[in-house]
Protein backbone atom coordinates (compact mmCIF):
# COMPACT_ATOMS: atom_id res chain seq x y z
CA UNK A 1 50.60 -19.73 -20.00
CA UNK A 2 48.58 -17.95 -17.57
CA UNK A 3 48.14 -14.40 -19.42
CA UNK A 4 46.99 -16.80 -22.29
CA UNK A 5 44.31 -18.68 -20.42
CA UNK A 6 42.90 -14.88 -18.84
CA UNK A 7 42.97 -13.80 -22.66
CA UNK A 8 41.29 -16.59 -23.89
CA UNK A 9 38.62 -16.15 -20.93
CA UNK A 10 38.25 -12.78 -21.53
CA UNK A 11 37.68 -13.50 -25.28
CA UNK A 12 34.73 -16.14 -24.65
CA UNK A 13 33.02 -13.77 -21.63
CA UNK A 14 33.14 -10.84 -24.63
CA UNK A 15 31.71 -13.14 -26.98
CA UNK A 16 29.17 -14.54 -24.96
CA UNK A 17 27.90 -11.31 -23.81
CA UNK A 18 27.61 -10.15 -27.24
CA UNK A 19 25.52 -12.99 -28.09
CA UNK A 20 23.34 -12.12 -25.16
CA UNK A 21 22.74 -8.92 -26.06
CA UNK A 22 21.77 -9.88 -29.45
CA UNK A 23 19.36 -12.19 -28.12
CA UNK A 24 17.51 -9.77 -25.60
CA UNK A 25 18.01 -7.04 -28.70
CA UNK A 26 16.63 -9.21 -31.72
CA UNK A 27 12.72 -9.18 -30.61
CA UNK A 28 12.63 -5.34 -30.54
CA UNK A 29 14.79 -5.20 -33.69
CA UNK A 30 11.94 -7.49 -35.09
CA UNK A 31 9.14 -5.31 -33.69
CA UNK A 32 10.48 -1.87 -35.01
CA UNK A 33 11.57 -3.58 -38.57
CA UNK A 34 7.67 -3.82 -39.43
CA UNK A 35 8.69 -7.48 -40.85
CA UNK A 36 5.80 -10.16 -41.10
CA UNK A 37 6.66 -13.11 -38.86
CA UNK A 38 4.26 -15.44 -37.44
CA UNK A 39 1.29 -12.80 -38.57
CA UNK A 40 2.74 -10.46 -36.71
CA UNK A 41 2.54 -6.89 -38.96
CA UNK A 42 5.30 -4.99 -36.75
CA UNK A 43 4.46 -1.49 -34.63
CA UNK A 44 5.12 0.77 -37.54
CA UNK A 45 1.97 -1.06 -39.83
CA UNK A 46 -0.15 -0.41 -36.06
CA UNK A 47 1.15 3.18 -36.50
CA UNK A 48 -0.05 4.08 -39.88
CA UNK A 49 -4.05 3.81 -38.52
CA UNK A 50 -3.42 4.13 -34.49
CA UNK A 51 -0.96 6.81 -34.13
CA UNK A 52 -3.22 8.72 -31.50
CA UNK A 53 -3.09 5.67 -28.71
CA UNK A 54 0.95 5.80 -29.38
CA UNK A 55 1.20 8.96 -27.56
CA UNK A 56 0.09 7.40 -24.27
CA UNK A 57 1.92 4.50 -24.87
CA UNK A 58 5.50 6.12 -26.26
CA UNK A 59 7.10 7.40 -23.20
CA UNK A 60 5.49 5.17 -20.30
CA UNK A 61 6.89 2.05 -18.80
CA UNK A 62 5.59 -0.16 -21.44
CA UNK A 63 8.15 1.59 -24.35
CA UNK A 64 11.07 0.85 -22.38
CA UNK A 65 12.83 -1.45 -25.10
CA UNK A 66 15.84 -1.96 -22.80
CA UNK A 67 13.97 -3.89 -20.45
CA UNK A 68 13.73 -7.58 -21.81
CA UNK A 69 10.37 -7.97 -19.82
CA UNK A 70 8.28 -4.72 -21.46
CA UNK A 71 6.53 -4.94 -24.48
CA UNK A 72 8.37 -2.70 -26.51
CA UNK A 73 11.41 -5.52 -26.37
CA UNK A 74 9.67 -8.11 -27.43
CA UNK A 75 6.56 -7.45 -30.61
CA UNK A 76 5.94 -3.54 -29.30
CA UNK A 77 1.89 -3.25 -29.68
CA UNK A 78 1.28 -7.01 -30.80
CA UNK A 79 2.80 -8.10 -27.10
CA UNK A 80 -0.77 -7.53 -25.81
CA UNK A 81 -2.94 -6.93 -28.73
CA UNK A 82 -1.70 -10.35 -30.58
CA UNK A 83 -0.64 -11.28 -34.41
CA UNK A 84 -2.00 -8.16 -36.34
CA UNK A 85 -0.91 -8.74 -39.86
CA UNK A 86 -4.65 -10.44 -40.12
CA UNK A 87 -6.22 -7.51 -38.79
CA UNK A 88 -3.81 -5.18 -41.37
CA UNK A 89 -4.59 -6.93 -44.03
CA UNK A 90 -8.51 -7.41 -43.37
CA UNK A 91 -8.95 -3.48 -43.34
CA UNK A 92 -8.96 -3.30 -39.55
CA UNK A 93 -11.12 -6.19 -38.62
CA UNK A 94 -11.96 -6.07 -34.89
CA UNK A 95 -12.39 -9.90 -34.90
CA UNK A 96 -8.79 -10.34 -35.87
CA UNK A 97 -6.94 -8.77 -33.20
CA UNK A 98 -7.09 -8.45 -29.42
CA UNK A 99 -9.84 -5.74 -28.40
CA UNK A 100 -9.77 -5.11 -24.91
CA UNK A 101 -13.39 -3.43 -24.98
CA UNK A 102 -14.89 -6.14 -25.97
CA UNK A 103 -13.00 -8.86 -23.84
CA UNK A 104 -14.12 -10.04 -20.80
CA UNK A 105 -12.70 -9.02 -17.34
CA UNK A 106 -10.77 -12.24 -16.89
CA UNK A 107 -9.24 -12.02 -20.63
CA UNK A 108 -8.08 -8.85 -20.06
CA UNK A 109 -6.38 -9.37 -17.00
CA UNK A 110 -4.87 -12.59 -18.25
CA UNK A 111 -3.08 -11.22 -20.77
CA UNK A 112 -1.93 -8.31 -18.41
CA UNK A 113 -0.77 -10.69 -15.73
CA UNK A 114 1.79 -12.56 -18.40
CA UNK A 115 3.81 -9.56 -16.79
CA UNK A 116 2.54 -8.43 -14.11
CA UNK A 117 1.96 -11.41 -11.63
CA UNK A 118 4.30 -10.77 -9.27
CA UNK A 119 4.83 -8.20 -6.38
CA UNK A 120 1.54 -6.73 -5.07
CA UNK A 121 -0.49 -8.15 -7.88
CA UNK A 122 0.42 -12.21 -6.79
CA UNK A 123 -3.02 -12.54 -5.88
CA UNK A 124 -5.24 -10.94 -8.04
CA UNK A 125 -6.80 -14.21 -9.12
CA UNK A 126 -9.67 -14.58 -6.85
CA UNK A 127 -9.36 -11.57 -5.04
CA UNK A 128 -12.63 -9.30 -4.39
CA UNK A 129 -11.87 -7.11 -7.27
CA UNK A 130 -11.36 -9.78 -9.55
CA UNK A 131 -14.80 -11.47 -7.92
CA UNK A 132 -16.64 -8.63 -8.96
CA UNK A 133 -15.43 -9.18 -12.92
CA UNK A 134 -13.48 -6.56 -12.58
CA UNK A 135 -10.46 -6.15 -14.96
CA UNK A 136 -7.17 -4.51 -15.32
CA UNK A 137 -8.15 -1.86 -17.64
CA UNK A 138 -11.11 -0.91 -15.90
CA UNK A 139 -8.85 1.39 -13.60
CA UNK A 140 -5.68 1.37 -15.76
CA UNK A 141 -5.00 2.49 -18.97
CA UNK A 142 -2.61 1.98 -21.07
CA UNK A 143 -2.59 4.21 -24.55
CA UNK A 144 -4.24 7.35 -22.23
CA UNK A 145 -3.35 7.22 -17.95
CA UNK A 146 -3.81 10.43 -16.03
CA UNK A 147 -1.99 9.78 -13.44
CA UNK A 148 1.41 10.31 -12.46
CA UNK A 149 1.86 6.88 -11.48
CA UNK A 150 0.19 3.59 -11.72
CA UNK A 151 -1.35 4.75 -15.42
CA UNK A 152 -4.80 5.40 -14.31
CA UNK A 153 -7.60 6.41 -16.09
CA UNK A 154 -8.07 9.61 -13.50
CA UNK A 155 -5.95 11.84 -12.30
CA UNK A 156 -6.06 10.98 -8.43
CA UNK A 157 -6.32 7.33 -7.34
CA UNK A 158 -9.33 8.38 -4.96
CA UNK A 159 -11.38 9.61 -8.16
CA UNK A 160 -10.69 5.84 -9.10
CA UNK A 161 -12.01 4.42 -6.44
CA UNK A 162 -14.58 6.67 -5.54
CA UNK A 163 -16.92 5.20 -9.22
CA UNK A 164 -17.57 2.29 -6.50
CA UNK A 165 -16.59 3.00 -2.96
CA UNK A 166 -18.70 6.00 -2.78
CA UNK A 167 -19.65 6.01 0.92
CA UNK A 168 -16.00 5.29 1.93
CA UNK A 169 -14.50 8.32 0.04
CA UNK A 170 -16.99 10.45 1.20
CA UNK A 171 -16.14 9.91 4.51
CA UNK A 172 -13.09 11.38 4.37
CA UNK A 173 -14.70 14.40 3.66
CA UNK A 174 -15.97 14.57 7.15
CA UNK A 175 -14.22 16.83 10.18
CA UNK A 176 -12.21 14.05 11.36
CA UNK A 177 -10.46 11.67 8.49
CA UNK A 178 -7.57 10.29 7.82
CA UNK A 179 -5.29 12.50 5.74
CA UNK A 180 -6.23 11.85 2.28
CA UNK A 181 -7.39 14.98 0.73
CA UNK A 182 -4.53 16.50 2.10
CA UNK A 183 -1.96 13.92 0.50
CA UNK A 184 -0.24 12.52 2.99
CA UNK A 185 -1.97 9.38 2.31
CA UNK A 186 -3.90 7.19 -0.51
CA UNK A 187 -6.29 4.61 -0.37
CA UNK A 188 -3.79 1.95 -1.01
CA UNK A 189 -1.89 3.20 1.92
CA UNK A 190 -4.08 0.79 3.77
CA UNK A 191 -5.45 -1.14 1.03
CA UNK A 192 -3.76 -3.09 -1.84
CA UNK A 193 -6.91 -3.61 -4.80
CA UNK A 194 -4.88 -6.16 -6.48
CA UNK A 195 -5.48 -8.96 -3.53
CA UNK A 196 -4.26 -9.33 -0.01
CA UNK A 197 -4.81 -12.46 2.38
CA UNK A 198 -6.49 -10.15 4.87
CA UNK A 199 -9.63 -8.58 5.09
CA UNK A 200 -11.02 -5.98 3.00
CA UNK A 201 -7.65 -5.49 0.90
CA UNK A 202 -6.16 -4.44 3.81
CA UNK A 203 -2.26 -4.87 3.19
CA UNK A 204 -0.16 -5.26 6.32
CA UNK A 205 -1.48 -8.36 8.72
CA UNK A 206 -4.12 -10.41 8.63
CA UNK A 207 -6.69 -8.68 10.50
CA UNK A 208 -7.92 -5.13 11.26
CA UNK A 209 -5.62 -4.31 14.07
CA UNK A 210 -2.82 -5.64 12.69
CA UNK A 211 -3.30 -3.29 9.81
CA UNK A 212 -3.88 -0.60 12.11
CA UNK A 213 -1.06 -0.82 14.43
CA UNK A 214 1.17 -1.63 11.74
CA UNK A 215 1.33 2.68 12.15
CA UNK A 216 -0.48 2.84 15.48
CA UNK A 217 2.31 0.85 17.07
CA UNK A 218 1.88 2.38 20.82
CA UNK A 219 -1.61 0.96 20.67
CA UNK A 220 -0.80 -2.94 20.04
CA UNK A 221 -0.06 -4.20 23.31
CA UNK A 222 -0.66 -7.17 24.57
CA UNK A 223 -1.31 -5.69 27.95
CA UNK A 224 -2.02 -6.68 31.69
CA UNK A 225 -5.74 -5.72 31.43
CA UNK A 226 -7.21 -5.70 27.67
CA UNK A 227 -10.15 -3.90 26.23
CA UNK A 228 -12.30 -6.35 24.85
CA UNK A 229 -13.71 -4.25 22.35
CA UNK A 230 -10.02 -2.92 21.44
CA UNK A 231 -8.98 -6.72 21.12
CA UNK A 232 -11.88 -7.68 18.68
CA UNK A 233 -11.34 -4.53 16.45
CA UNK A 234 -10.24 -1.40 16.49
CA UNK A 235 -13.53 -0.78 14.45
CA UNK A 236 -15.71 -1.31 17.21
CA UNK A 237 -14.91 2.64 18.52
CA UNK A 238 -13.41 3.98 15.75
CA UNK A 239 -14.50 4.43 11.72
CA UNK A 240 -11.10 3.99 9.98
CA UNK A 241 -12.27 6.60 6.57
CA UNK A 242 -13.61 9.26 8.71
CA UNK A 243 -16.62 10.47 11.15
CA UNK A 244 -18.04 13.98 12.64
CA UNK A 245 -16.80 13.03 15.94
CA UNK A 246 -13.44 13.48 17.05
CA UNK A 247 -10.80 10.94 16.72
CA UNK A 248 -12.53 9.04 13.78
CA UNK A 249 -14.87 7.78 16.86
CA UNK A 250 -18.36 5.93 15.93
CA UNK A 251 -20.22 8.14 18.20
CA UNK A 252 -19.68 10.93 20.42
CA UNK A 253 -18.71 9.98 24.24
CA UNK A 254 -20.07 8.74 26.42
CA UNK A 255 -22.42 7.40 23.64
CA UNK A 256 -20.16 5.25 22.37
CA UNK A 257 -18.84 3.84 25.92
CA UNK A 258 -22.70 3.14 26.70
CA UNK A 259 -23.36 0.73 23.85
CA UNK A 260 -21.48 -1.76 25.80
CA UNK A 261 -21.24 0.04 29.66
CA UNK A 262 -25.21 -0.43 30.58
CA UNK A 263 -25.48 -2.45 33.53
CA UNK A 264 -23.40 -0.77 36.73
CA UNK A 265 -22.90 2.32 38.30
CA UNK A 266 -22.62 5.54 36.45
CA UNK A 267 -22.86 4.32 33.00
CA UNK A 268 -26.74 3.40 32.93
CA UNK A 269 -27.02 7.03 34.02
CA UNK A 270 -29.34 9.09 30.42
CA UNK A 271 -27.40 12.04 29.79
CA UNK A 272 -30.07 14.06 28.22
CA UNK A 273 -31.09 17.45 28.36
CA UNK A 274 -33.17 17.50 31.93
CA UNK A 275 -30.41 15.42 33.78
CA UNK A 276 -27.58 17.93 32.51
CA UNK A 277 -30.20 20.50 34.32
CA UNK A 278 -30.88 18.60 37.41
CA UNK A 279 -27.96 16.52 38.31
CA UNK A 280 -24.21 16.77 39.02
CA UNK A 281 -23.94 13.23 37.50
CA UNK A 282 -24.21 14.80 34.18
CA UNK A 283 -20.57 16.39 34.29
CA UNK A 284 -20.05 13.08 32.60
CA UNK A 285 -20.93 14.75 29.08
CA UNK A 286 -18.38 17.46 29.51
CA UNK A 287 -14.97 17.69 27.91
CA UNK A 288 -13.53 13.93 27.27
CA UNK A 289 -16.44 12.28 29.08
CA UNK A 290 -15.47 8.76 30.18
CA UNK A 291 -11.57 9.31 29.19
CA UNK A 292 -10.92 11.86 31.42
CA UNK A 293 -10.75 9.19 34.06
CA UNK A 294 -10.27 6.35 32.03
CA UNK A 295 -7.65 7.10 29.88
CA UNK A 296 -5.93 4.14 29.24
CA UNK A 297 -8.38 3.47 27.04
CA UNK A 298 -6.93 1.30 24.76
CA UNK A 299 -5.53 -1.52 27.39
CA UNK A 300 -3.46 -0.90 30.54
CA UNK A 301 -0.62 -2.64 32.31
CA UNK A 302 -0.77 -1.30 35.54
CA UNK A 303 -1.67 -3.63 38.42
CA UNK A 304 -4.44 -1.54 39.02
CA UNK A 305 -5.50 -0.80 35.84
CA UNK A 306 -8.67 -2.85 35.96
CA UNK A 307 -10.82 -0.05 35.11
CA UNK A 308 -8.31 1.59 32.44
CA UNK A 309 -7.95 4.76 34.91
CA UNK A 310 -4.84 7.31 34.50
């Protein structure tokens, strides 16, 4: 009785696993037949006139028929591009199928995010790339990427984003930078362009430092004795895409201390040319300048750390 019930079981799971597979199976089976259904033409009738944009296509993520959620499973080029027996049958009418040229930003990316709205792309709508009618395919491609990942339309993702954020990529051109050009790092290490809930596409947190000490960890605190300007941003000191000085600082030291540090003791003191002549005060400039004696820059939780001193 019970080696007849675990057949019978067995015999429905089979079947119904079959059926499943048929299901998931029948829209690329309709795709690659080239049958008309619903206007659609099939990807072989796209082929015959638009076999060059199938080479960037054939091979990427997209063709991946196995995979119930690509396009190649379900109507292969009409999953994005729409119905296209019309357009077949009209000679190759432009107004009869979806162009992405001539779409606008938020058409384009609509019909991208059908798929792709989850992940790191959840908030795209609204975000400051999307603001600036910015689309999908103005970085991606999908018939001709360059690059090994992501399918973009250049080779490196910095050449992407360097058509608008000019003065940021240059920057890490200069002596001190993060390590981009080197490639240990991108600009979405830090930065997500699809839409964060922090500022300026930063990904981790929800404000500068939190971004930064998502990897500068030792520099977090809370401490005993914080450094106000450390506590409002770690931007205040330091320029996060590069600067001439070291350690990605602003300005060179003590400089950079003395845009807040006016009003008491040594820091008022001008450390030009004739006091480095004239006066022993001017040792200040040398070496680390005001971090050689206060080195716990950064915060400090000694009970004496008042003045952020070794």
């Amino acid at each position: 009785m019970h080696s007849s019930v675990r057949t019978l079981a067995r015999a429905l799971l089979t079947t119904g696993a079959v059926v499943g597979w048929f299901a998931l199976a029948s829209p690329a089976l309709a795709g690659q037949s080239g049958q008309s259904a619903q206007g659609y033409a099939g990807e072989k009738t796209c082929l015959t006139c638009h076999e060059a944009q199938s080479k960037g296509y054939h091979g990427s993520a997209h063709s991946r028929a196995w995979n119930p959620r690509t396009p190649s499973a379900a109507q292969g080029c009409e999953s994005c591009h729409g119905p296209g027996a019309a357009h077949a049958e009209a000679g190759g009418d432009k107004s009869k199928i979806k162009t992405y040229t001539t779409m606008t930003p938020h058409e384009a990316s609509e019909t991208c995010l059908t798929c792709h709205a989850r992940g790191e792309r959840a908030l795209w709508t609204g975000s400051q790339h999307d603001g600036r009618n910015m689309s999908c395919v103005t970085c991606h491609s999908v018939h001709a990427p360059k690059s090994e990942k992501a399918q973009l339309k250049t080779v490196a993702q910095t050449e992407t984003c360097v058509q608008c954020h000019r003065s940021q990529v240059q920057k890490v051109r200069k002596s001190a930078h993060m390590p981009v050009k080197e490639g240990k790092m991108e600009c979405s290490s830090c930065h997500n362009p699809h839409g964060t809930t922090n500022v300026k596409l930063l990904k981790a947190g929800t404000t500068v430092n939190e971004a930064c000490t998502s990897c500068h960890a030792e520099k977090r605190g809370p401490y005993l004795f914080e450094h106000a300007a450390v506590v409002e941003s770690c931007t205040s000191c330091h320029d996060s895409h590069g600067s001439n000085n070291e350690r990605m600082l602003n300005a060179k030291q003590p400089f950079l201390c003395q845009r807040c540090h006016v009003t008491s003791r040594h820091p008022p003191t001008i450390y030009d040319g004739y006091v480095l002549k004239t006066s022993t005060s001017a040792n200040k400039i040398y070496g680390r300048s005001c971090v050689v004696c206060h080195q716990n820059i950064h915060g400090s939780n000694s009970p004496s750390g008042k003045a952020f001193l070794r």
